[in-house]
Protein backbone atom coordinates (compact mmCIF):
# COMPACT_ATOMS: atom_id res chain seq x y z
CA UNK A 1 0.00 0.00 0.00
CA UNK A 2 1.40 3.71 -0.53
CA UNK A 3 1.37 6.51 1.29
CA UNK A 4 -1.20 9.38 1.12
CA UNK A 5 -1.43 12.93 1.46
CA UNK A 6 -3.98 15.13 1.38
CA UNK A 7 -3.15 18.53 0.32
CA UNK A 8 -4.49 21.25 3.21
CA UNK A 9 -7.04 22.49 0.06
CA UNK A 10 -8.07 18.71 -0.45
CA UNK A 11 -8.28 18.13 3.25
CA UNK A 12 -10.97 21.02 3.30
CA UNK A 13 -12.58 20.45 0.55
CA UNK A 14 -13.09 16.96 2.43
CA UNK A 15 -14.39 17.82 5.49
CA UNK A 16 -17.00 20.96 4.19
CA UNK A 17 -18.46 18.17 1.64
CA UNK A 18 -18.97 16.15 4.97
CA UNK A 19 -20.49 19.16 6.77
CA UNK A 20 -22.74 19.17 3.86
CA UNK A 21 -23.94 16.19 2.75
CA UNK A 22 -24.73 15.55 7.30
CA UNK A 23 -27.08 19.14 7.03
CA UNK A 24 -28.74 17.45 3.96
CA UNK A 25 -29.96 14.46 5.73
CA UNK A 26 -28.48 12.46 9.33
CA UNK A 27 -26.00 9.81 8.41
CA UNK A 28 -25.24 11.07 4.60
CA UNK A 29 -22.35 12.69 6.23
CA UNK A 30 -20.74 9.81 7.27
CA UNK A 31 -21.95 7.52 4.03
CA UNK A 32 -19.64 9.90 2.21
CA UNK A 33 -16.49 9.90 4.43
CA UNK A 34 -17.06 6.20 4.38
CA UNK A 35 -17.32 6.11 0.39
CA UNK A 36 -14.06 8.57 0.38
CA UNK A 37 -12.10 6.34 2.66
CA UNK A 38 -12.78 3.33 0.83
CA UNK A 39 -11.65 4.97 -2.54
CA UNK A 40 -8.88 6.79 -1.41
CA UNK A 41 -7.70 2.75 -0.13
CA UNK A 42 -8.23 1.82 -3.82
CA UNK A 43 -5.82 4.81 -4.85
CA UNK A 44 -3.31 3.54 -2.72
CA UNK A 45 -3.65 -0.10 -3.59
CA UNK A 46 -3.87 0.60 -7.21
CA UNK A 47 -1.85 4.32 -7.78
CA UNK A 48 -0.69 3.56 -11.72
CA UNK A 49 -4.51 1.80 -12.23
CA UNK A 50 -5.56 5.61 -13.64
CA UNK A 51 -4.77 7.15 -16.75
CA UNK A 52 -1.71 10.22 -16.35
CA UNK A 53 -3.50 13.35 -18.08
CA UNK A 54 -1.79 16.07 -19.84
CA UNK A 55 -1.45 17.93 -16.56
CA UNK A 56 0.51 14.73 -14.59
CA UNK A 57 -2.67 14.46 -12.30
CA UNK A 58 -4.88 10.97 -12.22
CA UNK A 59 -8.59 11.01 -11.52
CA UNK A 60 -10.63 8.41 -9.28
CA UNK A 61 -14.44 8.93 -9.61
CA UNK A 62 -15.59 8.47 -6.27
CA UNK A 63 -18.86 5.93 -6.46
CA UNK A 64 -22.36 7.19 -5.35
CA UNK A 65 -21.26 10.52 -4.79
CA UNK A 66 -20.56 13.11 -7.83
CA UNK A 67 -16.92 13.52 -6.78
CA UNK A 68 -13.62 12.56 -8.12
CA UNK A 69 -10.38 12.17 -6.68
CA UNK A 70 -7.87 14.23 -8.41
CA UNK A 71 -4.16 13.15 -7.53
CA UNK A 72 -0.72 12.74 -8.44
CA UNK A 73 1.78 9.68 -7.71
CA UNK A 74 5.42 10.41 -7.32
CA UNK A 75 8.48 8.57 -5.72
CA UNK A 76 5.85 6.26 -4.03
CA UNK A 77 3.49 8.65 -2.43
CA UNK A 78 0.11 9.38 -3.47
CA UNK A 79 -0.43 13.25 -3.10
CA UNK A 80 -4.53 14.23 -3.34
CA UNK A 81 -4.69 17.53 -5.00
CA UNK A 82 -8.59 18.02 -4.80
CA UNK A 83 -11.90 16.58 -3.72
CA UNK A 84 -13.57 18.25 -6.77
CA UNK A 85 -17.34 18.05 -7.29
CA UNK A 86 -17.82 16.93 -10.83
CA UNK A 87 -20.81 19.93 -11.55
CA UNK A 88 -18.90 22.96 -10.08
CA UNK A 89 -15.91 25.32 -11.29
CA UNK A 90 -14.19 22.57 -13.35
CA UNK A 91 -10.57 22.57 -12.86
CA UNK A 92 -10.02 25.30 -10.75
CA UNK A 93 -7.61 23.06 -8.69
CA UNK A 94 -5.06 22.92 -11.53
CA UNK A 95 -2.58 25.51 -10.11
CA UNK A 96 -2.11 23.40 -7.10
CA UNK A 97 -0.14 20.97 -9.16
C-alpha cells in the first residue's frame, strides 16, 4: 500500500463536503467519508490503475457521490490535490499541481 497525502485544500474540501452532505440528511455525512475512505484505499492499492492526463494528475471517480479524486503519484506517495465536485468550477484546482 502507498502513502497518502492530502493537500491542506483537499483536506478542506473533504471535510465541508462532509459538513454538507450531514445538514442534507443524518447519516449522509458519514456515508460519504465512508465512500471517500474506501476509494482513497483503492488509490493507494492501485496508484498507476488511472490514466496520467496532460497535466501529470490521475482522476478516481468516487462511487455514489458526484466527486472525483484528483491526484498525483510520485516517488511512491500518493499526493490528493482536490476533492472536486464533478458539476462545479471545473478545474479550478489545476494551479495546485
Amino acid at each position: 500500500m502507498t502513502n497518502v497525502t492530502f493537500l491542506h485544500e483537499a483536506e478542506v474540501e473533504l471535510w465541508n463536503a462532509v459538513a454538507y452532505y450531514e445538514d442534507k440528511a443524518a447519516g449522509l455525512g458519514l456515508d460519504f467519508e465512508a465512500e471517500i475512505e474506501r476509494s482513497i484505499q483503492i488509490v493507494s492499492e492501485y496508484p498507476k490503475c488511472w490514466p496520467v492526463r496532460k497535466d501529470n494528475t490521475r482522476r478516481y471517480f468516487v462511487r455514489r457521490f458526484p466527486y472525483l479524486i484528483v491526484y498525483t503519484y510520485h516517488n511512491k506517495y500518493v499526493w490528493i490535490i482536490a476533492l472536486a465536485h464533478c458539476r462545479r468550477y471545473p478545474e479550478y484546482w489545476v494551479d495546485r499541481v
